[in-house]
PDB file of N, CA and C in Angstrom:
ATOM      1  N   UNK A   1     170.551-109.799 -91.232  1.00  0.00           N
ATOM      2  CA  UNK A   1     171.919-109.650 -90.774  1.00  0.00           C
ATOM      3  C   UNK A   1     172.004-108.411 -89.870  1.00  0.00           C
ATOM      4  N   UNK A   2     172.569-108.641 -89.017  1.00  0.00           N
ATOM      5  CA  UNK A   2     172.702-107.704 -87.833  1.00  0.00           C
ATOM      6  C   UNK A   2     173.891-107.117 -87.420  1.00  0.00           C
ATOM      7  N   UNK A   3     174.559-105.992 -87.661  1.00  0.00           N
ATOM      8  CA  UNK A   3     175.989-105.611 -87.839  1.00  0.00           C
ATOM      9  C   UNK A   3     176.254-104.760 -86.223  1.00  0.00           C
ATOM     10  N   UNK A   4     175.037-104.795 -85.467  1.00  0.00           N
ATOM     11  CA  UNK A   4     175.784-104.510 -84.293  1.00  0.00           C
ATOM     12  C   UNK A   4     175.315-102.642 -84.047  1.00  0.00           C
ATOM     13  N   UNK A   5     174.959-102.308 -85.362  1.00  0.00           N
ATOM     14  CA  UNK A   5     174.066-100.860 -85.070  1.00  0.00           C
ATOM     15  C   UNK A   5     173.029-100.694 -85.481  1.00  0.00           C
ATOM     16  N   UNK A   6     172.148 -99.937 -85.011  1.00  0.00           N
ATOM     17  CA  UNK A   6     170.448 -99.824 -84.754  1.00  0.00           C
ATOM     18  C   UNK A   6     170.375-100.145 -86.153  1.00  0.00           C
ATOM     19  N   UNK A   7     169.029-101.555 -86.190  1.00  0.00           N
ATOM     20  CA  UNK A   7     168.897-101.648 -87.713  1.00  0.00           C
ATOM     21  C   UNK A   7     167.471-101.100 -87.890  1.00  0.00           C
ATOM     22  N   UNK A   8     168.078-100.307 -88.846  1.00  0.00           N
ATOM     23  CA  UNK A   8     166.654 -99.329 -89.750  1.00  0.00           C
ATOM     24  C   UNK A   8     165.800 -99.923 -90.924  1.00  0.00           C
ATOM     25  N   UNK A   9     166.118-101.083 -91.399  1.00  0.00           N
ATOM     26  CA  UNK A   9     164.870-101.824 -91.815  1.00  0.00           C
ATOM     27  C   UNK A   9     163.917-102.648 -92.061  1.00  0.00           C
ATOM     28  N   UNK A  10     162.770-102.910 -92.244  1.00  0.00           N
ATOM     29  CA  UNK A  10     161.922-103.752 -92.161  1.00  0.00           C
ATOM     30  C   UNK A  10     162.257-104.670 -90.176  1.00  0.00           C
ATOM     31  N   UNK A  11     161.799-104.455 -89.585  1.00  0.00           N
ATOM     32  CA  UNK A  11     161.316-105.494 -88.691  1.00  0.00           C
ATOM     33  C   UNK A  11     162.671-105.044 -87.503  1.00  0.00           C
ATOM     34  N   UNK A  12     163.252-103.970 -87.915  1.00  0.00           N
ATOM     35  CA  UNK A  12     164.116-103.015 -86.987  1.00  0.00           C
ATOM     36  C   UNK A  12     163.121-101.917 -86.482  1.00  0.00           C
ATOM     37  N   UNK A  13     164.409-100.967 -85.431  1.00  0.00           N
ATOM     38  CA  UNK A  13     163.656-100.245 -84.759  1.00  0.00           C
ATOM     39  C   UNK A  13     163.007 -99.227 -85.672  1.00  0.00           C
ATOM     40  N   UNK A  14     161.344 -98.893 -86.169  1.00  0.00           N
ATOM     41  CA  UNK A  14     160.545 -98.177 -86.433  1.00  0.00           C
ATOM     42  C   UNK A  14     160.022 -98.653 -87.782  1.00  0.00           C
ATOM     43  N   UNK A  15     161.016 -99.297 -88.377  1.00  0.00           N
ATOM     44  CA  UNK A  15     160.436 -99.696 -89.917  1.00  0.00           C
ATOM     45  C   UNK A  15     161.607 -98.724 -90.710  1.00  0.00           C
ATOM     46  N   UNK A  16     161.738 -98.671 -91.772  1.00  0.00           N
ATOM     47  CA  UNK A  16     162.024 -97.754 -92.512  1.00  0.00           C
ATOM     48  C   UNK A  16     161.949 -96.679 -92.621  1.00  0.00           C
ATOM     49  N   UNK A  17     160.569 -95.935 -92.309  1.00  0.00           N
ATOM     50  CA  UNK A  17     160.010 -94.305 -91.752  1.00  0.00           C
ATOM     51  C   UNK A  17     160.925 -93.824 -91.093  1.00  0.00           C
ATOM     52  N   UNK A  18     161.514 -94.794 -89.822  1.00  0.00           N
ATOM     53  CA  UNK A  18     162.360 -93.570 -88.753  1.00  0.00           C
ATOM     54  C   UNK A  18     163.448 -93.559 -88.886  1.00  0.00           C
ATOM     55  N   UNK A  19     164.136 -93.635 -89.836  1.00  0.00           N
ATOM     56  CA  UNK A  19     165.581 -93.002 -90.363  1.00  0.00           C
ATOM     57  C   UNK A  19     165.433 -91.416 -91.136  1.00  0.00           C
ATOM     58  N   UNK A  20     164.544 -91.270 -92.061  1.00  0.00           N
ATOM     59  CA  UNK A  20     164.245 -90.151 -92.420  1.00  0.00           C
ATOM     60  C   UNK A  20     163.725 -88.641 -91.149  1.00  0.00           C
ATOM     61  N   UNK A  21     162.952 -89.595 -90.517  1.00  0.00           N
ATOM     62  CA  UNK A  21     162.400 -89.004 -89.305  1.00  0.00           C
ATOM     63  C   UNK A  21     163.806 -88.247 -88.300  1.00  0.00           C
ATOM     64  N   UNK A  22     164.162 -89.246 -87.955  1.00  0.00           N
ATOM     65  CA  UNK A  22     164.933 -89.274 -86.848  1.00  0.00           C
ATOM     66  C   UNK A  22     166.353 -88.077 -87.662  1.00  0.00           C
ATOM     67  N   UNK A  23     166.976 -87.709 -88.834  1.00  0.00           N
ATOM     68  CA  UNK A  23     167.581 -87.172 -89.343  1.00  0.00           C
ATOM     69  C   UNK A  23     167.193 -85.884 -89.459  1.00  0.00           C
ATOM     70  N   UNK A  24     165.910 -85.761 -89.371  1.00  0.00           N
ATOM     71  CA  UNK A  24     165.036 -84.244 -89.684  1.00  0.00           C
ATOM     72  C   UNK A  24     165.198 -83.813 -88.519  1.00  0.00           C
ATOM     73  N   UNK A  25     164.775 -84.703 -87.541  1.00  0.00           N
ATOM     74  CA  UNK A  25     164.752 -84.523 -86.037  1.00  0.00           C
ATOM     75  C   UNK A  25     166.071 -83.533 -85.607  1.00  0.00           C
ATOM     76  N   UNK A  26     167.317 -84.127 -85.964  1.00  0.00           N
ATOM     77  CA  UNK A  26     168.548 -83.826 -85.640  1.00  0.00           C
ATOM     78  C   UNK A  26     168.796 -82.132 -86.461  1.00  0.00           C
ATOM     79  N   UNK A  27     168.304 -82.923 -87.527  1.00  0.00           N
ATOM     80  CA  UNK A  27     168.687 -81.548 -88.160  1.00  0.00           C
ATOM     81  C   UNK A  27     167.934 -80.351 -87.827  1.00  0.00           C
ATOM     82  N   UNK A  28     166.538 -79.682 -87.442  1.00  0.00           N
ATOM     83  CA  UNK A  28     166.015 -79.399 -86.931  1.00  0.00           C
ATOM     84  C   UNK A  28     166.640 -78.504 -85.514  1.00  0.00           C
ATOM     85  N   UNK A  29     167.342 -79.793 -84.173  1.00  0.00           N
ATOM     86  CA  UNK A  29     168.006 -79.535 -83.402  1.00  0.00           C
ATOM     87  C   UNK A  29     168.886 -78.364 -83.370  1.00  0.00           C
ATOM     88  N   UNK A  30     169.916 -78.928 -84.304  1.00  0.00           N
ATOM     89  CA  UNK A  30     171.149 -78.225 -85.147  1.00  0.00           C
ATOM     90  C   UNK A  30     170.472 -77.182 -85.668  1.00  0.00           C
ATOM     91  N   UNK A  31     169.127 -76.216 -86.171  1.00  0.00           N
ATOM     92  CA  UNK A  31     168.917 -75.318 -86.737  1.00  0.00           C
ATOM     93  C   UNK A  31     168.487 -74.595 -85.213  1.00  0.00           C
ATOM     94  N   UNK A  32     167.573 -74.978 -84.693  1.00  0.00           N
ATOM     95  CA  UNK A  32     167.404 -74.487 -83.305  1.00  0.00           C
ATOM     96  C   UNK A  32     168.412 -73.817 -82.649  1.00  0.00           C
ATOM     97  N   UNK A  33     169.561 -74.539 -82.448  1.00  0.00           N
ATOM     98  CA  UNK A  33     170.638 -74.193 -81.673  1.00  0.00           C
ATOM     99  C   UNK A  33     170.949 -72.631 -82.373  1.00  0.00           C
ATOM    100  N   UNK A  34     171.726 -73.216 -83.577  1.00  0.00           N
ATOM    101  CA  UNK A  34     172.525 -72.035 -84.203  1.00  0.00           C
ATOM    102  C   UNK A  34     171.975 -70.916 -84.245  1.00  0.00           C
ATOM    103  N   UNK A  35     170.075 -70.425 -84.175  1.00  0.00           N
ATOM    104  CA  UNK A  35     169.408 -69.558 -84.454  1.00  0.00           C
ATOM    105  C   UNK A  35     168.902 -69.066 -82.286  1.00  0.00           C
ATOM    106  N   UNK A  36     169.109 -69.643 -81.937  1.00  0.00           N
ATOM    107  CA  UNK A  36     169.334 -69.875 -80.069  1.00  0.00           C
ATOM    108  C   UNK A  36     170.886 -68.742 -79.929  1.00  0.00           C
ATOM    109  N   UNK A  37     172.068 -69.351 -80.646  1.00  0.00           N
ATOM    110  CA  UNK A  37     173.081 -68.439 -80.378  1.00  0.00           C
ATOM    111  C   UNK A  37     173.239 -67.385 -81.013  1.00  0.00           C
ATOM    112  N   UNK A  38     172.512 -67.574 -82.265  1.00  0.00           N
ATOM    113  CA  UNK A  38     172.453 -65.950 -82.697  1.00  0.00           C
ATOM    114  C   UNK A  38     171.946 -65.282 -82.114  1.00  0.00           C
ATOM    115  N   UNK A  39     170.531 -65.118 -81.831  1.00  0.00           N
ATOM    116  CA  UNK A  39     170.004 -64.304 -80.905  1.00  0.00           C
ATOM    117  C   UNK A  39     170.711 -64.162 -79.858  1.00  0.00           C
ATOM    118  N   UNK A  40     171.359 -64.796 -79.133  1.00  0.00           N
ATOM    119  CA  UNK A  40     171.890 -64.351 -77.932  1.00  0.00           C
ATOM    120  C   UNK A  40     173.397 -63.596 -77.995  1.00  0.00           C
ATOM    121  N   UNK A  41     173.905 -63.213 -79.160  1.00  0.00           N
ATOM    122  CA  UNK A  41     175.173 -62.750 -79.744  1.00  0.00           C
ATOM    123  C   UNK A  41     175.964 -63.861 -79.864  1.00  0.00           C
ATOM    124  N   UNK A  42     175.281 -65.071 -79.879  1.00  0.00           N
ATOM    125  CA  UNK A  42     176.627 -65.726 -79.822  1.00  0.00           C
ATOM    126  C   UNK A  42     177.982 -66.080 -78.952  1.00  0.00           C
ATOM    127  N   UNK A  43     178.203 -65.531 -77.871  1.00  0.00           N
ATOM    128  CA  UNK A  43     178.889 -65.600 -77.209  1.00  0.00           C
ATOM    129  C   UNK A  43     178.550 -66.231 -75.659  1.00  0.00           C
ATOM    130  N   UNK A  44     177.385 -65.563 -75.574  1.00  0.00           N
ATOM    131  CA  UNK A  44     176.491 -65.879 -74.523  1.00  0.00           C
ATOM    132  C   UNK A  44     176.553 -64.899 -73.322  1.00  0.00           C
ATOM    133  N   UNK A  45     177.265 -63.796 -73.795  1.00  0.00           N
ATOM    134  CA  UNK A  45     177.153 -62.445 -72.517  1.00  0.00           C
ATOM    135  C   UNK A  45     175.559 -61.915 -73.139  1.00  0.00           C
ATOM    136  N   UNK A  46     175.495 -60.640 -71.838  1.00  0.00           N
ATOM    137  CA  UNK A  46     174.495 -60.152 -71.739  1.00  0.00           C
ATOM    138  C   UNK A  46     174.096 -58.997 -72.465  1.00  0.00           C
ATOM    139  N   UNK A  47     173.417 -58.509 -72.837  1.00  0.00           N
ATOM    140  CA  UNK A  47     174.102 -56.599 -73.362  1.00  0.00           C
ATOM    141  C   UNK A  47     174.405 -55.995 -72.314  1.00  0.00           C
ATOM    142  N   UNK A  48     175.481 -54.836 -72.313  1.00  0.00           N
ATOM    143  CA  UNK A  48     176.268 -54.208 -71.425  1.00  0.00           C
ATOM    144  C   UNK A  48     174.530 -52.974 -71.378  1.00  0.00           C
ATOM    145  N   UNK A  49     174.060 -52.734 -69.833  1.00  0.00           N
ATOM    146  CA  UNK A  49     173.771 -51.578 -69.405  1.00  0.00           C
ATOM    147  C   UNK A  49     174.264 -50.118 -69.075  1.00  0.00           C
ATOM    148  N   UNK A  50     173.823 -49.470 -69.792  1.00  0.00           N
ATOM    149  CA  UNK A  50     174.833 -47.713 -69.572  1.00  0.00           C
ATOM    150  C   UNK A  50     174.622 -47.731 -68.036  1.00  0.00           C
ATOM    151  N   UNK A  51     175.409 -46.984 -67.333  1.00  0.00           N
ATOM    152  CA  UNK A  51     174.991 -46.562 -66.058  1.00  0.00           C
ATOM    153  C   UNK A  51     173.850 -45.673 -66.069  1.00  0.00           C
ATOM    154  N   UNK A  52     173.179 -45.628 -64.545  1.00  0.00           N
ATOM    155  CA  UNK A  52     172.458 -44.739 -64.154  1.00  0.00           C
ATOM    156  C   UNK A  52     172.911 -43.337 -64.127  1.00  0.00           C
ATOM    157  N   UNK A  53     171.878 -42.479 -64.558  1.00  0.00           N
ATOM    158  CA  UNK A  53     172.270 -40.811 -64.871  1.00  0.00           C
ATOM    159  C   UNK A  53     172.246 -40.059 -63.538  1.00  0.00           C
ATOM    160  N   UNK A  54     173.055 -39.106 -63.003  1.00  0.00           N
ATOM    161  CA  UNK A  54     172.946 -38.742 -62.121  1.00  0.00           C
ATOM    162  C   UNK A  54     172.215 -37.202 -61.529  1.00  0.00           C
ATOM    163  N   UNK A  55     171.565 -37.475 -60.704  1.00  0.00           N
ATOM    164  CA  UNK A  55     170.306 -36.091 -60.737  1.00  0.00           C
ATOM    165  C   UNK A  55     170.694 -34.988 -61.625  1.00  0.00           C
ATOM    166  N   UNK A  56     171.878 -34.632 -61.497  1.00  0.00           N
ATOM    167  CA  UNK A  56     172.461 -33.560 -62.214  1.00  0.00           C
ATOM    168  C   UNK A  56     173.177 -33.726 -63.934  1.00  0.00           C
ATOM    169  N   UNK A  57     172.785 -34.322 -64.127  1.00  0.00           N
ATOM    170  CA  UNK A  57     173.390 -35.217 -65.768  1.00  0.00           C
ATOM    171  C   UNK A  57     171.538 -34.801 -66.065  1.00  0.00           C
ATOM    172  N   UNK A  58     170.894 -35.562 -65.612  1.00  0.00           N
ATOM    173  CA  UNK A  58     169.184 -35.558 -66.064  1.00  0.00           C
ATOM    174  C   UNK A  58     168.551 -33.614 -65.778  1.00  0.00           C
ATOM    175  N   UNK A  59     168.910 -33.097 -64.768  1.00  0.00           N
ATOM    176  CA  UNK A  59     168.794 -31.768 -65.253  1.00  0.00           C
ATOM    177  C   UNK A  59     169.588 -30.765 -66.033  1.00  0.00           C
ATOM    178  N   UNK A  60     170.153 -31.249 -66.273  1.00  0.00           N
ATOM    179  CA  UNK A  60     171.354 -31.020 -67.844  1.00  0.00           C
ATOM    180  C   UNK A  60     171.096 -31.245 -68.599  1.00  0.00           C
ATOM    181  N   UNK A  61     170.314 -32.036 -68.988  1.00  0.00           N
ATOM    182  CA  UNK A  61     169.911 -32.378 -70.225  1.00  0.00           C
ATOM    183  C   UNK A  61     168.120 -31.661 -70.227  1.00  0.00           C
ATOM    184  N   UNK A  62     167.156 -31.620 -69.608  1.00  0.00           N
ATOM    185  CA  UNK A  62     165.860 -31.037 -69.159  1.00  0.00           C
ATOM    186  C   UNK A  62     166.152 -29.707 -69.532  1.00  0.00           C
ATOM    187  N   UNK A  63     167.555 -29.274 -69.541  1.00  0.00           N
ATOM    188  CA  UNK A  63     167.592 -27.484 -69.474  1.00  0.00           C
ATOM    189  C   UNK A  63     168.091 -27.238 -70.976  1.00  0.00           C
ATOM    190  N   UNK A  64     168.884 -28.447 -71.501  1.00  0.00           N
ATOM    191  CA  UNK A  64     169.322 -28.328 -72.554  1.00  0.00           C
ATOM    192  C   UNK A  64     168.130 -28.611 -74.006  1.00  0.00           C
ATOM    193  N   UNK A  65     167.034 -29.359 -73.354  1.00  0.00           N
ATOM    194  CA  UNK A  65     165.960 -29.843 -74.279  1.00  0.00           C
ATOM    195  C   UNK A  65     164.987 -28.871 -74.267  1.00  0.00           C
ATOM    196  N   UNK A  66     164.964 -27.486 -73.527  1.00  0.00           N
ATOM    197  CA  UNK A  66     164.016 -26.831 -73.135  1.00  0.00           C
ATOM    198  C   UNK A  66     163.275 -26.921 -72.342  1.00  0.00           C
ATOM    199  N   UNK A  67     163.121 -28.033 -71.530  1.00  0.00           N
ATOM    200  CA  UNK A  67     161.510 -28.298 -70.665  1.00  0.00           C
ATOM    201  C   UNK A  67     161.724 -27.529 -69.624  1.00  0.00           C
ATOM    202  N   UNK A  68     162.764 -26.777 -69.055  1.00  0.00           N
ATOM    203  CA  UNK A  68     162.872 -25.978 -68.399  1.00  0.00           C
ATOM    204  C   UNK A  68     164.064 -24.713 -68.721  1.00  0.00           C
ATOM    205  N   UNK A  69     163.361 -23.610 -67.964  1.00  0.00           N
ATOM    206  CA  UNK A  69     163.917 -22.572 -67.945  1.00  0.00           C
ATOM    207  C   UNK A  69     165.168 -22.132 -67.333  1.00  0.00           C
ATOM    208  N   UNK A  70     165.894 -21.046 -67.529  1.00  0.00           N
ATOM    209  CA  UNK A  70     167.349 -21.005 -67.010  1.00  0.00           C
ATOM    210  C   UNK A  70     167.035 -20.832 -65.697  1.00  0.00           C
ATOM    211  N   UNK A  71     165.997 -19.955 -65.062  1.00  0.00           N
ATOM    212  CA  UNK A  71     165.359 -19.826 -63.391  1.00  0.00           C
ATOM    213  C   UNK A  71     165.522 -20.977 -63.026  1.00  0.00           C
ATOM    214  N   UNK A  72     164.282 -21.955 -63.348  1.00  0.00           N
ATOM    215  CA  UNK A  72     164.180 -23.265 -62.880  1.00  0.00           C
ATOM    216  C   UNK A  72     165.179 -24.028 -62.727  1.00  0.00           C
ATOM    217  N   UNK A  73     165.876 -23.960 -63.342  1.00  0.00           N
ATOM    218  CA  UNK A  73     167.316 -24.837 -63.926  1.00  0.00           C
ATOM    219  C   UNK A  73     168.339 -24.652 -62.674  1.00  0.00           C
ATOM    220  N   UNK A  74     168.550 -22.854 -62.362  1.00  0.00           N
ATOM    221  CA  UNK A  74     169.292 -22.356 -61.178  1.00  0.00           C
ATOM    222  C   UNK A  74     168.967 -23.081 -60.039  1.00  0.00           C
ATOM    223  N   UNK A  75     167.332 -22.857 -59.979  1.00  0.00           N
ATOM    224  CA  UNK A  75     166.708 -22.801 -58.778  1.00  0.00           C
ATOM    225  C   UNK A  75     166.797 -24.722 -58.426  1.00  0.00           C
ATOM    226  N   UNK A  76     166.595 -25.037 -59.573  1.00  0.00           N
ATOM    227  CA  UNK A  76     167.042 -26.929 -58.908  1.00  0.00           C
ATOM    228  C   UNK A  76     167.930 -27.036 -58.963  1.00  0.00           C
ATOM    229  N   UNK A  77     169.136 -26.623 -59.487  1.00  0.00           N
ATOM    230  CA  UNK A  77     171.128 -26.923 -59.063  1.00  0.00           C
ATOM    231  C   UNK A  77     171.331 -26.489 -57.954  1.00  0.00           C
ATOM    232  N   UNK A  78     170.826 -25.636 -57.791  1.00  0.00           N
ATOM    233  CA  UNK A  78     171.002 -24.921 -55.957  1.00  0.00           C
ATOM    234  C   UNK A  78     170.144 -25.900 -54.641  1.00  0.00           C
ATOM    235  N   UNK A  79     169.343 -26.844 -55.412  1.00  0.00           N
ATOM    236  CA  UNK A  79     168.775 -27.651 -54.733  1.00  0.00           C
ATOM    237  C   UNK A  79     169.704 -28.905 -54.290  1.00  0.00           C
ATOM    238  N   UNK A  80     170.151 -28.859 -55.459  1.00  0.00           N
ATOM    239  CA  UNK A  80     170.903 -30.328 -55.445  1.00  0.00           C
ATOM    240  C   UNK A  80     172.571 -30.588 -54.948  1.00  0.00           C
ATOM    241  N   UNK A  81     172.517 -28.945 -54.598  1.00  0.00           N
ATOM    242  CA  UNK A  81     174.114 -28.707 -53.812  1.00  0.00           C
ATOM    243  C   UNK A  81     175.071 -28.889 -55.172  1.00  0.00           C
ATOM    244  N   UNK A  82     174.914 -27.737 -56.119  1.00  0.00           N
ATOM    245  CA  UNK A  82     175.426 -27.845 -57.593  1.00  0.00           C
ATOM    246  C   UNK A  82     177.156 -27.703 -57.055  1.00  0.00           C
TER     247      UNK A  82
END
């Protein structure tokens, strides 16, 4: 008897096997996805980038970490038209 949707057994499409199959399949899909939008936040934006530091932000911080001296420090702000 043939009701008009894919018949799943015996001497239908795959035998009996591909109903189980074909459900894993899906489900599978459906796990893919949801673990696809998590990683991506979910929303589907990008992560926001800080801006670029500006010559004088990056020797501000070089003088503040120590790697340079208060001389040095003068002597490159005066470079950079402080």
């Amino acid at each position: 008897m043939h009701d008009g949707w894919m018949h799943w057994g015996p001497g239908g499409f795959g035998g009996m096997w591909m109903g189980p199959i074909f459900w894993i399949a899906i489900l599978g899909l459906i796990i893919w996805l949801a673990v696809s939008l998590a990683r991506r936040g979910g929303n589907g934006s990008r992560p926001v980038t800080p801006p670029a530091k500006t010559p004088h932000e990056i020797l501000d911080e070089r003088f503040a970490r120590g790697e340079i001296d208060e001389e040095e420090y003068k002597r490159r702000r005066d470079l950079l038209g402080s």
